[in-house]
Protein backbone atom coordinates (compact mmCIF):
# COMPACT_ATOMS: atom_id res chain seq x y z
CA UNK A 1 139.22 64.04 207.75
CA UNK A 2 142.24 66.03 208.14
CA UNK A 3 144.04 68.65 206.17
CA UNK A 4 146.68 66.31 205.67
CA UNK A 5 144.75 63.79 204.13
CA UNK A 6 142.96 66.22 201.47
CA UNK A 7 146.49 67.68 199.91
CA UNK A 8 147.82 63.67 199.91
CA UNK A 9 144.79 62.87 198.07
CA UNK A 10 144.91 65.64 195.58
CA UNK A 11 148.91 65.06 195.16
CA UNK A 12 148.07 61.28 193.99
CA UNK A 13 144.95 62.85 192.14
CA UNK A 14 147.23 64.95 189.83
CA UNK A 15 150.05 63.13 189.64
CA UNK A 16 148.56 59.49 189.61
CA UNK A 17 151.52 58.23 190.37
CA UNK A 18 152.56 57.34 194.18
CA UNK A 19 155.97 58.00 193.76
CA UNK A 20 155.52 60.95 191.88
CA UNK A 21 153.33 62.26 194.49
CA UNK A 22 155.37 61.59 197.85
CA UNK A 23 158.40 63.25 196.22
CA UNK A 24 156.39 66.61 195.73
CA UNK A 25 155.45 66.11 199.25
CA UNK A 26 158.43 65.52 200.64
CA UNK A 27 157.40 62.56 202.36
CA UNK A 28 158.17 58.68 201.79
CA UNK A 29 156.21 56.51 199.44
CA UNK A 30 154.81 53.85 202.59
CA UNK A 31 153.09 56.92 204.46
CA UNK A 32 151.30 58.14 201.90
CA UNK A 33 149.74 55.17 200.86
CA UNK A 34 148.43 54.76 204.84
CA UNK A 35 147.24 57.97 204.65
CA UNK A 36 145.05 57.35 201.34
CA UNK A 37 144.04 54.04 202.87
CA UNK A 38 142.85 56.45 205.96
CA UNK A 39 140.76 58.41 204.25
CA UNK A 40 139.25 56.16 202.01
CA UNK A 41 138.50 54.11 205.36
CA UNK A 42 136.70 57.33 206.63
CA UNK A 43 134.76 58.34 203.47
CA UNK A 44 133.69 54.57 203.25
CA UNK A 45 134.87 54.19 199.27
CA UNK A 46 137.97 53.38 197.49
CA UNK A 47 139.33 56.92 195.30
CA UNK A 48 142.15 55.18 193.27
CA UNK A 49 142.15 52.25 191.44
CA UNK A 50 145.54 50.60 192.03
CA UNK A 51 147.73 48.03 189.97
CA UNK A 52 151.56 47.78 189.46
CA UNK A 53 151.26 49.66 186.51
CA UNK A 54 149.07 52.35 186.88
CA UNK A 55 146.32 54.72 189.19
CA UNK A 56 143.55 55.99 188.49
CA UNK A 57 140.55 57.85 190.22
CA UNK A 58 137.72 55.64 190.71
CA UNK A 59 134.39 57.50 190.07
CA UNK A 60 134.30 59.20 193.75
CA UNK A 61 137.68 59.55 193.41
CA UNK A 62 137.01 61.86 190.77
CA UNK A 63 134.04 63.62 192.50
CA UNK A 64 136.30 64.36 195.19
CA UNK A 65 139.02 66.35 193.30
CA UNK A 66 136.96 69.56 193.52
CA UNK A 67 135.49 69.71 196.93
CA UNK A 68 138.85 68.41 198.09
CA UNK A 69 140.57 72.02 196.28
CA UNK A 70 138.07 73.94 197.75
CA UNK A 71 138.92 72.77 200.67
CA UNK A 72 142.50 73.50 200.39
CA UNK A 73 141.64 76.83 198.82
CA UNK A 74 139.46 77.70 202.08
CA UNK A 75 142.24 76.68 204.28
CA UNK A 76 144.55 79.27 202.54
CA UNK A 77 142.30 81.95 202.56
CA UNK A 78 141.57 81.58 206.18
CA UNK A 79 145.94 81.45 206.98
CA UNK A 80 146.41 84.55 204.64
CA UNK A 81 143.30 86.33 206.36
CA UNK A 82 144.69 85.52 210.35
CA UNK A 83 148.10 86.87 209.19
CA UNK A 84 146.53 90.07 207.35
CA UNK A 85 144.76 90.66 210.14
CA UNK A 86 147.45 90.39 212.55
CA UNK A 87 149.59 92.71 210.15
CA UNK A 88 146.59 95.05 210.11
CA UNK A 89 145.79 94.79 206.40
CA UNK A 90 142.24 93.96 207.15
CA UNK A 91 139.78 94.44 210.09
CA UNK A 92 137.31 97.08 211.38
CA UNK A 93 137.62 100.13 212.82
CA UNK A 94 135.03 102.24 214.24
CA UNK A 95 134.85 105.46 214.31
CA UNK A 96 132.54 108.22 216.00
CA UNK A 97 132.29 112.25 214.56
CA UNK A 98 129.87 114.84 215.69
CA UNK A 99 128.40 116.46 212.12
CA UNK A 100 129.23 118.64 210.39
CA UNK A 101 132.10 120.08 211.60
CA UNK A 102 133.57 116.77 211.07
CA UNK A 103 132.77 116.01 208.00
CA UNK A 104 136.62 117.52 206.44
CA UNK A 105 138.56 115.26 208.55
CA UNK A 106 136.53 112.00 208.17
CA UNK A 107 136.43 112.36 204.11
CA UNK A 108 139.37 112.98 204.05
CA UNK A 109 141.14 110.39 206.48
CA UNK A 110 138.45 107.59 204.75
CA UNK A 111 139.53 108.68 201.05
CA UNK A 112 143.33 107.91 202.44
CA UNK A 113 142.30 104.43 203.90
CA UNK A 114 140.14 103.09 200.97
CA UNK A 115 143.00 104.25 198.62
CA UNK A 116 145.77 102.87 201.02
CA UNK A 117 144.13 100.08 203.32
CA UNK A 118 141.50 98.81 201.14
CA UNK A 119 140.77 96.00 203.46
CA UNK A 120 140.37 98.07 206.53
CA UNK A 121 136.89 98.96 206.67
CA UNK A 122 135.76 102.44 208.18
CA UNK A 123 132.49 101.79 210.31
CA UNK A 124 130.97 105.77 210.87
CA UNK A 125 128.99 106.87 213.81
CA UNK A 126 127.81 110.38 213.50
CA UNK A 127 126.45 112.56 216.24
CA UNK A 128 128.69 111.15 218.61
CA UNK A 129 129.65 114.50 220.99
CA UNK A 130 132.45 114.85 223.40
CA UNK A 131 131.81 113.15 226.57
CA UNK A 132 129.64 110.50 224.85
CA UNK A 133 132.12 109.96 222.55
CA UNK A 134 134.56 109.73 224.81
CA UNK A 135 132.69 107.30 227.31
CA UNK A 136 131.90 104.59 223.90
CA UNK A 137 136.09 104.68 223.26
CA UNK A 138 136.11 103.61 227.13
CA UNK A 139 133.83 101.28 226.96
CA UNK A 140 135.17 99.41 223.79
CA UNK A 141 131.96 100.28 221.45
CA UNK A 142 134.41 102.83 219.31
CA UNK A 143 137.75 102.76 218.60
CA UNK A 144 138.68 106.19 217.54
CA UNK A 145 136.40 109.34 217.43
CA UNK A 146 137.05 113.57 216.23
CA UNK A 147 135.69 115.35 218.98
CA UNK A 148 135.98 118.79 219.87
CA UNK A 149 138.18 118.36 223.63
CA UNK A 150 140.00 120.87 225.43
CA UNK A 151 141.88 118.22 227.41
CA UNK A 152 142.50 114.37 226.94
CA UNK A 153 140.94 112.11 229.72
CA UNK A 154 142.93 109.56 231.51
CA UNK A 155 143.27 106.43 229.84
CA UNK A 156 143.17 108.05 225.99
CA UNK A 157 145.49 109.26 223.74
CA UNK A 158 144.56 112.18 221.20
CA UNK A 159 146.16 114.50 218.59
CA UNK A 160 144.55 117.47 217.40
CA UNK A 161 143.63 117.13 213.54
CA UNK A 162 142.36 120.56 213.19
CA UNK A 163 141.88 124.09 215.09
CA UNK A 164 138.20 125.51 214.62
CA UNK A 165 137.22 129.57 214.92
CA UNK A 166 134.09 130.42 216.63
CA UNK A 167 131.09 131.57 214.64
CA UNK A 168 127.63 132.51 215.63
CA UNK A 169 124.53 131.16 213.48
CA UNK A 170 121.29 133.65 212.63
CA UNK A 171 118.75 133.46 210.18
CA UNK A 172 119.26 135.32 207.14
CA UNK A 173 116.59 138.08 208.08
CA UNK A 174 117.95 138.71 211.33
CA UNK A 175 118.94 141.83 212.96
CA UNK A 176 122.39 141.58 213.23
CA UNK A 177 122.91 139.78 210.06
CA UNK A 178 124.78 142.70 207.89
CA UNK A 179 127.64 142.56 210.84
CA UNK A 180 130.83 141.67 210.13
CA UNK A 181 130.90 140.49 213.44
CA UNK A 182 129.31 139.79 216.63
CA UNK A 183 130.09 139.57 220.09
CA UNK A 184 128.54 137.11 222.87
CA UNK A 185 127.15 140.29 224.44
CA UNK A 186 125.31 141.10 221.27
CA UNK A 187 123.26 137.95 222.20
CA UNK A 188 122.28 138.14 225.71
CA UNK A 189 118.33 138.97 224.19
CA UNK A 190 118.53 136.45 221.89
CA UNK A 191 116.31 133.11 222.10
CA UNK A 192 118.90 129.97 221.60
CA UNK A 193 118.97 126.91 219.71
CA UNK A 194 121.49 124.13 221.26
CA UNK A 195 121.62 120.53 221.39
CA UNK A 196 120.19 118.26 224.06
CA UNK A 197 122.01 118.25 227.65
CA UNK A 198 122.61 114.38 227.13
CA UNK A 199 124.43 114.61 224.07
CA UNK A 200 127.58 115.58 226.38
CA UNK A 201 128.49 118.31 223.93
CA UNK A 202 131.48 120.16 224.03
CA UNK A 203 129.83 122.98 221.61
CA UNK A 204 126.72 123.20 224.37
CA UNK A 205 129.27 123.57 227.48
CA UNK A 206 131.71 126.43 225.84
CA UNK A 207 128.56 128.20 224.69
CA UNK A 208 127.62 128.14 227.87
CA UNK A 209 130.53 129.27 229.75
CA UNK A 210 131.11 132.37 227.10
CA UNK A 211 127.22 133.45 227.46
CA UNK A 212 128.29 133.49 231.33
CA UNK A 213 131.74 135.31 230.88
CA UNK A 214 129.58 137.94 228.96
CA UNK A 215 127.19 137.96 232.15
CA UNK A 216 124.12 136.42 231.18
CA UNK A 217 122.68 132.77 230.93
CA UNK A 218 121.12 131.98 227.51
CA UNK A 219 117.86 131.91 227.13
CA UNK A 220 117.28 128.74 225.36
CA UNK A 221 114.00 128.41 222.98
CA UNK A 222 114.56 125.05 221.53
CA UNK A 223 117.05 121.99 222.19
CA UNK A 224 118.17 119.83 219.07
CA UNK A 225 119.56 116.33 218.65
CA UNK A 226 121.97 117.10 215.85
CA UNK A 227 123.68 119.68 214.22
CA UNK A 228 121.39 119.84 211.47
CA UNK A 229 118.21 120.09 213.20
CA UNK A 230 119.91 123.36 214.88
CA UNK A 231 120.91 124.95 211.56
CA UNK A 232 117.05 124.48 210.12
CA UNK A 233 115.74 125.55 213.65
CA UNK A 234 118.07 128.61 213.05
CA UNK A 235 116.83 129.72 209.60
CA UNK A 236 113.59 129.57 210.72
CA UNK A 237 114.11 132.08 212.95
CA UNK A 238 113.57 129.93 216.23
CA UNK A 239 117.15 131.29 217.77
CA UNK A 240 120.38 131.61 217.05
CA UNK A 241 123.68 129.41 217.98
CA UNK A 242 127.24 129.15 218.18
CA UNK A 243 129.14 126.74 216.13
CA UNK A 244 133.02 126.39 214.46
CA UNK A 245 133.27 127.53 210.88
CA UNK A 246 134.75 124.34 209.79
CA UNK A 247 130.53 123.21 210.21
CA UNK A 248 130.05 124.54 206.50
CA UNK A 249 132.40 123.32 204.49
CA UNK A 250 132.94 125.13 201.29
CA UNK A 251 130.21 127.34 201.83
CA UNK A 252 127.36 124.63 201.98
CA UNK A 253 125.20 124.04 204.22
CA UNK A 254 123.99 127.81 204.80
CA UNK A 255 120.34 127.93 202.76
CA UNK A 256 118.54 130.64 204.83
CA UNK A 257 121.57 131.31 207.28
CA UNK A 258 124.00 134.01 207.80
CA UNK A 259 127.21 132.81 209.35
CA UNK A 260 129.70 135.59 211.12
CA UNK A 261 132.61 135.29 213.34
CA UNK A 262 132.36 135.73 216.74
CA UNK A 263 134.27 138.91 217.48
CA UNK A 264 135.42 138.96 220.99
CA UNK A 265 137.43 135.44 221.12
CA UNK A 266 140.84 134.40 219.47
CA UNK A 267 140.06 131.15 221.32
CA UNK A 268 140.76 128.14 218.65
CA UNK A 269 138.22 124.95 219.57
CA UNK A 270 140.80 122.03 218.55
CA UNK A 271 139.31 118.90 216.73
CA UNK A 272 141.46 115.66 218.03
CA UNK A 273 141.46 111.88 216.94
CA UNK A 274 141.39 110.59 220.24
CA UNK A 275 141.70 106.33 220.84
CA UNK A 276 142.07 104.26 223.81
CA UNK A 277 146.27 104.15 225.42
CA UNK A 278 147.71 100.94 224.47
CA UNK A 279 144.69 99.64 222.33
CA UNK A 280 146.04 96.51 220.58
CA UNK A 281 143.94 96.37 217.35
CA UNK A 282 146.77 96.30 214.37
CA UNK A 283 144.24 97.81 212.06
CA UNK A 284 144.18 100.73 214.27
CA UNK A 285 147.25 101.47 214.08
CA UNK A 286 147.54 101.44 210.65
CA UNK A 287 145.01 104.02 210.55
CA UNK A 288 146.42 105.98 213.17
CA UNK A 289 149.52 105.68 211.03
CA UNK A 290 148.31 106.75 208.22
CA UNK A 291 146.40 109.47 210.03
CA UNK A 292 149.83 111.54 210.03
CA UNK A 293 149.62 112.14 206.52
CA UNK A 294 145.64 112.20 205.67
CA UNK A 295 145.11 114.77 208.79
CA UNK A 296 149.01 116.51 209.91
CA UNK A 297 148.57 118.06 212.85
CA UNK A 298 148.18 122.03 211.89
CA UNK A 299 150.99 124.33 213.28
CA UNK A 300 150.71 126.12 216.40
């Protein structure tokens, strides 16, 4: 059974005329009546009673009229989903963030795509860091990621979404909690709280590198796998850490923690959308698109 034979049946099914039902298909009267004859040689039963006068469904005829519309229907739905899809009105796109520090730029790119693309569907990774971010846009498991990059790898394309200031993270009882700020020196005693080595986070490496410009390597007390587990570890007095301020939001996020900026850096950490160069997915694009307006890139 072909498509062709379902919409000649259902023309003769509503019309019950053959005449009547080749015009509306554009097609000659002597065609359409082979192609009824072929299907009701395939099903096995006659569907029209036939006489010079008049046509009318037989009883399978009849119990045919419905499957054969939902078959028609299905066949729309599946051209009108191919072309939406090419057009990128629907499809998938995944997308990797870190935490917190994240969490502005993905609510507020997903509010812009449910209200503008609601058939593109945002699939969220979270604690996806930097280099492991980067490697699952490579490797074709994500398709766009906000990670905190100083440069963009070859092969990606990026644009920076948001620049971060540097804060440092102590319990709320700590000693140098009533400062209005603190400098990576201040530190060098202090017991650490970072994330895991393989979570290939940016964070880890520039605390790192600023513990090292201040001439000491930190100690570190405990590692972490996410964001969260560091700011609990924190107010519990295990350590302290270095994060962006953009990791609290509106001031949530800080039970038991005092959050001050780190005084001896006017270093900006920028947060980038970064996607594979020349990635063909249309529903990409029209994310990336509409990217411009839900997250502008922020002046200088």
């Amino acid at each position: 059974m072909e498509l062709h034979h379902v919409t000649a049946f259902l023309a003769v099914a509503e019309e019950l005329h053959f005449g009547r039902a080749a015009a509306r298909l554009h097609m000659a009267q002597p065609p359409l009546s082979r192609t009824i004859r072929q299907l009701e040689r395939q099903l096995g039963t006659p569907l029209f009673e036939r006489t010079t006068r008049s046509v009318r469904l037989t009883p399978q005829g009849a119990a045919f009229v419905d499957p054969a519309r939902e078959i028609v229907r299905a066949v729309e739905t599946a051209e009108r989903t191919v072309t939406d899809a090419s057009s990128g009105e629907i499809g998938e796109v995944r997308v990797g963030f870190a935490g917190p520090s994240s969490h502005r730029p993905i609510s507020q790119l997903a509010r812009r795509v449910r209200r503008d693309l609601p058939g593109i569907e945002l699939s969220l990774t979270s604690t996806t860091y930097g280099s492991g971010a980067i490697e699952r846009i490579v490797e074709g498991s994500l398709d766009l990621a906000v990670v905190m990059y100083p440069s963009v790898p070859a092969g990606l394309e990026s644009r920076v979404v948001a620049l971060n200031r540097f804060v440092v993270v102590l319990s709320e009882d700590h000693r140098l909690a009533g400062r209005d700020a603190v400098a990576m020196a201040d530190l060098a005693d202090e017991p650490w709280v970072m994330l895991e080595p393989s979570t290939g986070s940016t964070l880890r490496e520039i605390t790192l590198h600023k513990a090292q410009a201040a001439g000491y390597v930190p100690r570190v007390a405990q590692h972490a796998p996410d964001s969260w587990a560091i700011f609990a570890l924190v107010a519990a007095g295990l350590g302290v850490t270095l994060t962006v301020d953009t990791a609290f939001g509106a001031g949530w996020g800080r039970e038991g923690l005092v959050v001050i900026p780190l005084s001896d850096s006017s270093e900006r950490a920028p947060a980038r959308l970064l996607w594979r160069t020349g990635d063909s997915s249309p529903a990409l694009r029209q994310v990336l698109d509409l990217s411009e307006q839900a997250l502008p890139t922020p002046s200088g």
